[in-house]
N, C-alpha and C. Protein backbone atom coordinates (compact mmCIF):
# COMPACT_ATOMS: atom_id res chain seq x y z
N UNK A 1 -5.38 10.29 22.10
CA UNK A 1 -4.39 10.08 21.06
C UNK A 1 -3.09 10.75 21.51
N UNK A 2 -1.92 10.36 21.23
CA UNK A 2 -0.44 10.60 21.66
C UNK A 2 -0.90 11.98 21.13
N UNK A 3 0.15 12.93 22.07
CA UNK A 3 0.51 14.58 21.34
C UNK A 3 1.28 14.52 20.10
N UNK A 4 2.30 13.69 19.86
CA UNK A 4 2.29 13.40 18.59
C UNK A 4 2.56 13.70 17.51
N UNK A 5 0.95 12.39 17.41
CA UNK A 5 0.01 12.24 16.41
C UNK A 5 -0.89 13.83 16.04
N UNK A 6 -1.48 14.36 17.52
CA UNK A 6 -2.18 15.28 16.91
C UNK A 6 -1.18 16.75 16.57
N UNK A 7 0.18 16.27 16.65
CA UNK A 7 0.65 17.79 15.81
C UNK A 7 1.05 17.72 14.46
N UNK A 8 1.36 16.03 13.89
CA UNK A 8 1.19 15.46 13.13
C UNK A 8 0.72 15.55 11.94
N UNK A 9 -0.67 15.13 12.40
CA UNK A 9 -2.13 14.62 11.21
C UNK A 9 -3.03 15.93 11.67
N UNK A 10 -3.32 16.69 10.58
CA UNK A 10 -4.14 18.05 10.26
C UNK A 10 -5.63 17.64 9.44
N UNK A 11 -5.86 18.43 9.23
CA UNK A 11 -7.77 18.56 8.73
C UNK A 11 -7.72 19.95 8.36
N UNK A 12 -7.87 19.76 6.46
CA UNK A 12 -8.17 21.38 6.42
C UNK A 12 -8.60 21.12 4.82
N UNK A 13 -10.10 21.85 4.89
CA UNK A 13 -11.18 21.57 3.77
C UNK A 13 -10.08 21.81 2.56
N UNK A 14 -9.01 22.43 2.23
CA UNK A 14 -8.54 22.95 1.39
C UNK A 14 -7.80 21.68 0.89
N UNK A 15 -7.13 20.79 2.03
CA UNK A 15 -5.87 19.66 1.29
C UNK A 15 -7.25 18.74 1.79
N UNK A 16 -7.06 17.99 0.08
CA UNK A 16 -7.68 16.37 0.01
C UNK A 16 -9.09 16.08 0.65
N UNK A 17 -9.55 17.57 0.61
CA UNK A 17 -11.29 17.56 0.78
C UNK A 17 -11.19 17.10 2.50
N UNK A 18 -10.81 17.81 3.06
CA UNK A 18 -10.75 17.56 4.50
C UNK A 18 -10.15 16.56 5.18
N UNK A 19 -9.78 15.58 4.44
CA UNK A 19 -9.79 14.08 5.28
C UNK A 19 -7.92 14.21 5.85
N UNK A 20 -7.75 13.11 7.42
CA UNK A 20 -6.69 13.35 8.13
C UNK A 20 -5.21 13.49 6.98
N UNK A 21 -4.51 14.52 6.86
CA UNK A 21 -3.40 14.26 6.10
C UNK A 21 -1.90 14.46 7.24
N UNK A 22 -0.64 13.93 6.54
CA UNK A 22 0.31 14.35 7.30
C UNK A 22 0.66 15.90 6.96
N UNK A 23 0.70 16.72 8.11
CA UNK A 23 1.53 17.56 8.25
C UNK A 23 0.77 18.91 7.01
N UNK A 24 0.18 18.52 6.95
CA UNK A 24 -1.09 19.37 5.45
C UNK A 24 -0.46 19.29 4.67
N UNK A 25 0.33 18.10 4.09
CA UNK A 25 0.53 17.92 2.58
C UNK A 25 -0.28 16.99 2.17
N UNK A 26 -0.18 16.78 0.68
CA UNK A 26 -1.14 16.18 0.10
C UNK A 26 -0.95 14.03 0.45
N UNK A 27 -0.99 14.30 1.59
CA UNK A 27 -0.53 12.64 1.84
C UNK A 27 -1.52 12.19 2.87
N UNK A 28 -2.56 11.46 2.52
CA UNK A 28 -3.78 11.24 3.44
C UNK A 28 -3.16 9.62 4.47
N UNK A 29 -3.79 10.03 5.93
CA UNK A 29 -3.42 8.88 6.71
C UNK A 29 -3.98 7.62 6.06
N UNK A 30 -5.50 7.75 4.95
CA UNK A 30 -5.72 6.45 5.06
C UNK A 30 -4.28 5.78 3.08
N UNK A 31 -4.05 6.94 2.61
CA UNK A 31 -2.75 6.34 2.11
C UNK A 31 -2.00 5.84 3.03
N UNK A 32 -1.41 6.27 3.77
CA UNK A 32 0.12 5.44 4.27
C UNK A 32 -0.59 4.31 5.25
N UNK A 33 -1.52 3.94 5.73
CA UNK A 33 -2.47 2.81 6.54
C UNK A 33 -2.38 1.50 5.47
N UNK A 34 -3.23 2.06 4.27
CA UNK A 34 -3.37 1.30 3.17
C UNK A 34 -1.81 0.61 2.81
N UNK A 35 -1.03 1.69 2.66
CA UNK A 35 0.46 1.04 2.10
C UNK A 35 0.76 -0.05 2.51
N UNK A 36 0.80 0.41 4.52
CA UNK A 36 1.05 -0.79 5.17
C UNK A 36 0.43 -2.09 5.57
N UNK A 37 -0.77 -1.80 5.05
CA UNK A 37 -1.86 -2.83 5.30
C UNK A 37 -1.26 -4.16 3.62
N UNK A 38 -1.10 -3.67 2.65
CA UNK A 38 -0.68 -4.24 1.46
C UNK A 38 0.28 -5.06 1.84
N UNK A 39 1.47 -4.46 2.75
CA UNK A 39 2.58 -5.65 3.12
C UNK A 39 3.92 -4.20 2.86
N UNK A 40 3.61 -2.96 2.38
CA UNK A 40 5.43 -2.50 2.17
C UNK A 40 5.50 -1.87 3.41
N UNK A 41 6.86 -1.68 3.68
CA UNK A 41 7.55 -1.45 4.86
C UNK A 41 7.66 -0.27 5.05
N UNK A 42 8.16 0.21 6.25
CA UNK A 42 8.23 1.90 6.69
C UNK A 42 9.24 2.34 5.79
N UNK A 43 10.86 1.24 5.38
CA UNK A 43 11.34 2.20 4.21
C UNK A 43 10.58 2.09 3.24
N UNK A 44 9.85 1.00 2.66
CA UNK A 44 9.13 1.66 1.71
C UNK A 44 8.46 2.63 1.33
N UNK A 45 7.37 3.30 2.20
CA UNK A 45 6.59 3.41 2.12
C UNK A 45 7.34 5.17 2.33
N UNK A 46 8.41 5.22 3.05
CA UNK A 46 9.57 6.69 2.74
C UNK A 46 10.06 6.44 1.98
N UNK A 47 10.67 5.71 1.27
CA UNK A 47 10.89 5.78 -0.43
C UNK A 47 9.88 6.58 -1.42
N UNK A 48 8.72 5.86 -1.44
CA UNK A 48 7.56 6.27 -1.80
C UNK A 48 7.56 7.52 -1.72
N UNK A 49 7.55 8.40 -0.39
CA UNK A 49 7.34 9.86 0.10
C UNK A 49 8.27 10.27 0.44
N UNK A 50 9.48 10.37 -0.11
CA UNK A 50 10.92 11.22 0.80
C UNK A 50 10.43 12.21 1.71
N UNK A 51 9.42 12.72 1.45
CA UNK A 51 9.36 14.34 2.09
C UNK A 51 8.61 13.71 3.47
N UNK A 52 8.06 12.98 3.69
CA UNK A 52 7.33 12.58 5.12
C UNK A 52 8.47 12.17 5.69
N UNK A 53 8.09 11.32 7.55
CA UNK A 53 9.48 11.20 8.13
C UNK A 53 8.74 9.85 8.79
N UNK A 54 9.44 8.93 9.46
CA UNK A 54 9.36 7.72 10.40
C UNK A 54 8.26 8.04 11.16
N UNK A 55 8.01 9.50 11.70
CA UNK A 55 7.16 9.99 13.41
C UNK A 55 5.89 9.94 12.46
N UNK A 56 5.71 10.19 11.45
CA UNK A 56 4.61 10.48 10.52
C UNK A 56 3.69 9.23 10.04
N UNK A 57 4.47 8.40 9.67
CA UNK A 57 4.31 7.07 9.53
C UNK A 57 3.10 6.40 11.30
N UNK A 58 4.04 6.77 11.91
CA UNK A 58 3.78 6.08 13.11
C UNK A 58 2.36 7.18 13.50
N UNK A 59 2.35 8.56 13.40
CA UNK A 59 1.42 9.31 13.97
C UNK A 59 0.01 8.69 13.32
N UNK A 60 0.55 8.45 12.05
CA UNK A 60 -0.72 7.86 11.01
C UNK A 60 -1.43 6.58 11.63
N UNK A 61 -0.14 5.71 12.00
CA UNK A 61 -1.08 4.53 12.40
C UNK A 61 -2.04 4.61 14.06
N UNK A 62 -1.09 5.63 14.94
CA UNK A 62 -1.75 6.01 16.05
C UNK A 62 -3.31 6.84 15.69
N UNK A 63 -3.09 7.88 14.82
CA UNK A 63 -4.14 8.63 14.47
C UNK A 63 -5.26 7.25 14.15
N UNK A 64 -5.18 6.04 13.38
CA UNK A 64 -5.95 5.36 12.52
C UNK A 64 -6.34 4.51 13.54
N UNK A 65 -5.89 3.79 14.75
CA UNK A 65 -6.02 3.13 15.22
C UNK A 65 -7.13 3.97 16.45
N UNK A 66 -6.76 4.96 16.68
CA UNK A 66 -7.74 6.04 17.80
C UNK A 66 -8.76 6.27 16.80
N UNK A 67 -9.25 6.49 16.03
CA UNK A 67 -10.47 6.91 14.91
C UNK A 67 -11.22 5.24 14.89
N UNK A 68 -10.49 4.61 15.09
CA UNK A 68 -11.34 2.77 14.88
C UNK A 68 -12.43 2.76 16.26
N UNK A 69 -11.21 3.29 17.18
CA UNK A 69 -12.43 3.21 18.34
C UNK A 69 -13.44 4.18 18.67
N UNK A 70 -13.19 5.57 17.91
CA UNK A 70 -14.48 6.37 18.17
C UNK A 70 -16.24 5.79 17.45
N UNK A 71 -17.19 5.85 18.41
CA UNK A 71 -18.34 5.68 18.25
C UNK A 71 -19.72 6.41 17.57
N UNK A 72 -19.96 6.16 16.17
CA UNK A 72 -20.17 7.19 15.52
C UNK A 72 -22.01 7.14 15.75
N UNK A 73 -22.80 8.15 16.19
CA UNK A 73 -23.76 8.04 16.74
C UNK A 73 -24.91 8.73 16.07
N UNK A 74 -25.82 8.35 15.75
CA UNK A 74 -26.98 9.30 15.11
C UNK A 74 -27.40 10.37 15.51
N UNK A 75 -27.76 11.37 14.79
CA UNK A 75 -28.11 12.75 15.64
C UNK A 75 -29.75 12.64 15.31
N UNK A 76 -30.60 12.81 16.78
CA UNK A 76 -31.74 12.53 17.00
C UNK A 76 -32.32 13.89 15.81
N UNK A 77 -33.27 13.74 14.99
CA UNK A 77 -34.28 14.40 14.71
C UNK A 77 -34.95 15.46 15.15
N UNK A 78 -35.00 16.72 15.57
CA UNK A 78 -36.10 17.64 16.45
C UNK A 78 -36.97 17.96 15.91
């Protein structure tokens, strides 16, 4: 994943129950994915969030698009 993305998008049990957010505010990657998946645009979607920025937007979709291809694997039994 771009450097970025990972200085970007954080993980911390405390914001939004762990899941990828920008920058550890309360703004989860699969919100701004979703936004753009609906059809609104990058100004939209910073309208929406003044406080996020363009790199954020973009780290989100890099972050979302690298997580599609990881391979999620069973952990054998002992």
């Amino acid at each position: 994943m771009a450097h970025q993305a990972t200085e970007r998008i954080t993980h911390d049990a405390a914001v939004m129950g762990g899941r990828p957010c920008i920058r550890g505010m309360r703004v989860t990657v699969g919100a701004i994915v979703g936004l753009l998946a609906t059809g609104k645009t990058e100004d939209e979607v910073l309208a929406a969030y003044p406080y996020i920025e363009r790199e954020d937007i973009h780290a989100a979709l890099a972050f979302a698009a690298w997580r599609s291809e990881e391979v999620d694997l069973p952990l054998k039994a002992s």
